[in-house]
C-alpha atoms as a PDB file:
ATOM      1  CA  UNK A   1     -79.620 -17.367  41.239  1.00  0.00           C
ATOM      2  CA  UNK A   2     -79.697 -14.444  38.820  1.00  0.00           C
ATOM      3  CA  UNK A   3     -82.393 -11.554  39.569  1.00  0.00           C
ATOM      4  CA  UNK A   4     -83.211  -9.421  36.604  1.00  0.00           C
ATOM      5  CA  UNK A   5     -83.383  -6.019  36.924  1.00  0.00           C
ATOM      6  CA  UNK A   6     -86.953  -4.538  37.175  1.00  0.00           C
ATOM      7  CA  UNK A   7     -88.486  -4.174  33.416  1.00  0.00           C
ATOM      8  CA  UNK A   8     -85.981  -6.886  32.368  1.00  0.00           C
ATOM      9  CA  UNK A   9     -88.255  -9.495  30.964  1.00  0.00           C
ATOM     10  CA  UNK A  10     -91.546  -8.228  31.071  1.00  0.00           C
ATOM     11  CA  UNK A  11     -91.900  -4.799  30.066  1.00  0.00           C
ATOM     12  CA  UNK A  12     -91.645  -3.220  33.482  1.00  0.00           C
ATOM     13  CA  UNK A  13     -91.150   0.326  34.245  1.00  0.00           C
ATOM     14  CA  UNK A  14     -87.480   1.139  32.918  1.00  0.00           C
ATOM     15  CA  UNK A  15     -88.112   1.948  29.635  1.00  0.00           C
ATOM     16  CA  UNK A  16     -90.801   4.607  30.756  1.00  0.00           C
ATOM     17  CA  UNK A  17     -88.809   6.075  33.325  1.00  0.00           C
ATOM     18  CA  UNK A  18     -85.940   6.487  30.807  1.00  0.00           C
ATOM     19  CA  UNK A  19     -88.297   8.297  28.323  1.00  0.00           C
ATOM     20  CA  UNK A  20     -89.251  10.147  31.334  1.00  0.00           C
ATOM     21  CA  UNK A  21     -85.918  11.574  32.109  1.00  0.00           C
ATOM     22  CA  UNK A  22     -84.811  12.070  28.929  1.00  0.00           C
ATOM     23  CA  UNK A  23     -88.130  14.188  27.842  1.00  0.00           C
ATOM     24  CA  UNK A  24     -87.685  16.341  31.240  1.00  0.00           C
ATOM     25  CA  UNK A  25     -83.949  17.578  29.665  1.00  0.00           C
ATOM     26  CA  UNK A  26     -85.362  18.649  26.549  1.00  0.00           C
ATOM     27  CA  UNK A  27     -87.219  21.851  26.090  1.00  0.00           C
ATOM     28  CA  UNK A  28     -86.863  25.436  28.034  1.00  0.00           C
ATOM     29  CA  UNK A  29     -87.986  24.357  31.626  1.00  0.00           C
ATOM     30  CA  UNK A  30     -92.048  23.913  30.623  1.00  0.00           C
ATOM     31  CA  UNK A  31     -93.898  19.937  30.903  1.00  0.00           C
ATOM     32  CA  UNK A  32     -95.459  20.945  27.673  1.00  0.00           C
ATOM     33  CA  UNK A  33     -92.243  21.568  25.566  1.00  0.00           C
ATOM     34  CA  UNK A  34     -90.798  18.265  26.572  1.00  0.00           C
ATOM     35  CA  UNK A  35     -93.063  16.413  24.439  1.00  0.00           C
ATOM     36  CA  UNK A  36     -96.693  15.486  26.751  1.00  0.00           C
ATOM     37  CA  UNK A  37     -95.620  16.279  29.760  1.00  0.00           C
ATOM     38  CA  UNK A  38     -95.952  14.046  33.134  1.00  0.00           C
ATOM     39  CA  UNK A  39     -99.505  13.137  32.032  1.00  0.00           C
ATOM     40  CA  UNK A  40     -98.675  11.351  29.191  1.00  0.00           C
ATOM     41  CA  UNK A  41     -95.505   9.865  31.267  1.00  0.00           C
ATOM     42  CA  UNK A  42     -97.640   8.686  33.668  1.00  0.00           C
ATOM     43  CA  UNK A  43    -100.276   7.319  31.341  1.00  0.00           C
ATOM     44  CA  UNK A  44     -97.290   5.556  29.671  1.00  0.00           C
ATOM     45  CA  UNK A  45     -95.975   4.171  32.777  1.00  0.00           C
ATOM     46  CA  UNK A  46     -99.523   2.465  34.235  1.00  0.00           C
ATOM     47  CA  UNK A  47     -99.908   1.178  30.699  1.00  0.00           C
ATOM     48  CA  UNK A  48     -96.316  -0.096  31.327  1.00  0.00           C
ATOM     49  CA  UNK A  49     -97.230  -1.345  34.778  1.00  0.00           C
ATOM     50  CA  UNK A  50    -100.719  -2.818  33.494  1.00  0.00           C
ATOM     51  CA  UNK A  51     -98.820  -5.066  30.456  1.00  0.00           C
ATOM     52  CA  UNK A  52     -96.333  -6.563  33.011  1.00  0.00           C
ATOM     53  CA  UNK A  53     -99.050  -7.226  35.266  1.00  0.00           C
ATOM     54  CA  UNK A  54    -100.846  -9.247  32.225  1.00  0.00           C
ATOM     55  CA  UNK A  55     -97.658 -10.898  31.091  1.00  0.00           C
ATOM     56  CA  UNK A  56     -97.339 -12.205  34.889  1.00  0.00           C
ATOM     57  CA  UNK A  57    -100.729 -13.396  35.434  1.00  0.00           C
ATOM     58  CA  UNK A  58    -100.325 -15.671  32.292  1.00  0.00           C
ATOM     59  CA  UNK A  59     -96.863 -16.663  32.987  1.00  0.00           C
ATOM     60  CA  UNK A  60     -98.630 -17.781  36.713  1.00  0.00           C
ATOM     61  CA  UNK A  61    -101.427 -19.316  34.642  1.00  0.00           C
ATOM     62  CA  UNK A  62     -99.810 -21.293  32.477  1.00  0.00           C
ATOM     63  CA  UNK A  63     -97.318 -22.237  35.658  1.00  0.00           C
ATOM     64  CA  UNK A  64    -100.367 -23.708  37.403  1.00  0.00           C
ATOM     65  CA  UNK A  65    -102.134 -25.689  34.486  1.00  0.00           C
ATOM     66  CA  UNK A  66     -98.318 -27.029  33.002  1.00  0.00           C
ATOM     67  CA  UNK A  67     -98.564 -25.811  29.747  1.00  0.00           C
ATOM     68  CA  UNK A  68     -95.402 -23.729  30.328  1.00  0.00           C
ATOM     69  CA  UNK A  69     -92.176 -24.945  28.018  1.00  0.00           C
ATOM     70  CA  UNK A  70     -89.543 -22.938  30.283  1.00  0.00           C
ATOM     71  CA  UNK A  71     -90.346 -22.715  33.804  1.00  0.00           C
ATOM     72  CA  UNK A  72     -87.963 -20.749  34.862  1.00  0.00           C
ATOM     73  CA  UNK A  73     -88.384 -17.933  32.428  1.00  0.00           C
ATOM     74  CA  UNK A  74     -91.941 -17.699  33.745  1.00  0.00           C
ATOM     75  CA  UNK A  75     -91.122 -17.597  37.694  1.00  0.00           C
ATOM     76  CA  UNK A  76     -89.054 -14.538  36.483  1.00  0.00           C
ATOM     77  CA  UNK A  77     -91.462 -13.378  34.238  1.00  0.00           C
ATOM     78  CA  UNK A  78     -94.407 -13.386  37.550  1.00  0.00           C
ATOM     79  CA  UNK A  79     -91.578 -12.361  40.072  1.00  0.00           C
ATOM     80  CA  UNK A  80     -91.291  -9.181  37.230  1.00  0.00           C
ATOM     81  CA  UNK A  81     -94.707  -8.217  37.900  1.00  0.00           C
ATOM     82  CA  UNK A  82     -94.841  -8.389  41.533  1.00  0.00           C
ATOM     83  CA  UNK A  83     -91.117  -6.075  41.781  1.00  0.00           C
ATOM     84  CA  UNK A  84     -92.945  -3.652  39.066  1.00  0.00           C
ATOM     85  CA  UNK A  85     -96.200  -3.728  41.755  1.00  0.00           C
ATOM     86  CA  UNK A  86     -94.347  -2.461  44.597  1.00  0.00           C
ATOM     87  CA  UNK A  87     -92.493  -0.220  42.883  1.00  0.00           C
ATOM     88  CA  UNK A  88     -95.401   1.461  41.907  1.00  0.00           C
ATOM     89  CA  UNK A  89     -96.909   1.202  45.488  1.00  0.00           C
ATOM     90  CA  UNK A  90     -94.477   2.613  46.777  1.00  0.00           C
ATOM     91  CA  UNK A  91     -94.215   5.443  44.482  1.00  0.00           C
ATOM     92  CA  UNK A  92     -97.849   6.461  45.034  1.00  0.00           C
ATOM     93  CA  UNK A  93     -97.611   6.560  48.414  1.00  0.00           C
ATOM     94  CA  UNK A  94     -94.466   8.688  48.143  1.00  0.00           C
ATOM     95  CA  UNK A  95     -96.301  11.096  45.860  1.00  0.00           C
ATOM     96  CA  UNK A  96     -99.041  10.949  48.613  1.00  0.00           C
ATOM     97  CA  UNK A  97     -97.113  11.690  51.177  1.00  0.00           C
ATOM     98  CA  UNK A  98     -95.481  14.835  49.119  1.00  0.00           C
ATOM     99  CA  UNK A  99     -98.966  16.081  48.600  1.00  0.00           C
ATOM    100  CA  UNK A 100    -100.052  16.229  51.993  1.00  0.00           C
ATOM    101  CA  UNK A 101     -97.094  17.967  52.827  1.00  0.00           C
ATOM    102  CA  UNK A 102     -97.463  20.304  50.696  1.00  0.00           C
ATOM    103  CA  UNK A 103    -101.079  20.937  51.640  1.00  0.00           C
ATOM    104  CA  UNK A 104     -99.897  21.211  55.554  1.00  0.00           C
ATOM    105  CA  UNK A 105     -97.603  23.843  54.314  1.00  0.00           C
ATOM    106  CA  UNK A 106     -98.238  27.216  55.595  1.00  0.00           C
ATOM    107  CA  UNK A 107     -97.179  30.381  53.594  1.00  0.00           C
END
């Protein structure tokens, strides 16, 4: 069985995190100059995450009622959405866990 890279069928995050990286070269060292900054990357990427999420729960719709032509395509497509999921789980909790480090830091 083949496995798909995350973001290879439905969206997912690569594309994002690619514009990501290639916007934090650019520009003399400040978020701003590299084009919107980790806001907008981060807006981009939960809009990434939330499109994947919505092509999976149709793909597992239309799984369940039989109105799906290629079956396999849309296990991928759902399997997609729950790999993009935990990425982003575990990313957040990551970034939590940086935060509240930081904040324990004393100066």
């Amino acid at each position: 069985m083949i496995i798909p890279p995350v973001g290879g069928l439905g969206g997912g995050l690569a594309p994002v995190q690619g514009e990501a990286l290639a916007q934090a070269g650019q520009g003399s060292g400040g978020t701003e100059a590299a084009g919107g900054g980790f806001g907008s990357a981060l807006t981009e990427a939960v809009s990434s995450l939330e499109k994947t999420q919505q092509s999976g729960d149709s793909a597992a719709q239309s799984l369940a009622t039989g109105n799906v032509a290629d079956p396999q395509a849309a296990v991928v497509t759902v399997e997609d959405a729950q790999l993009a999921m935990q990425l982003a789980a575990q990313i957040r909790t990551k970034a939590t866990e940086a935060v509240q480090t930081i904040f324990q830091t004393q100066v």
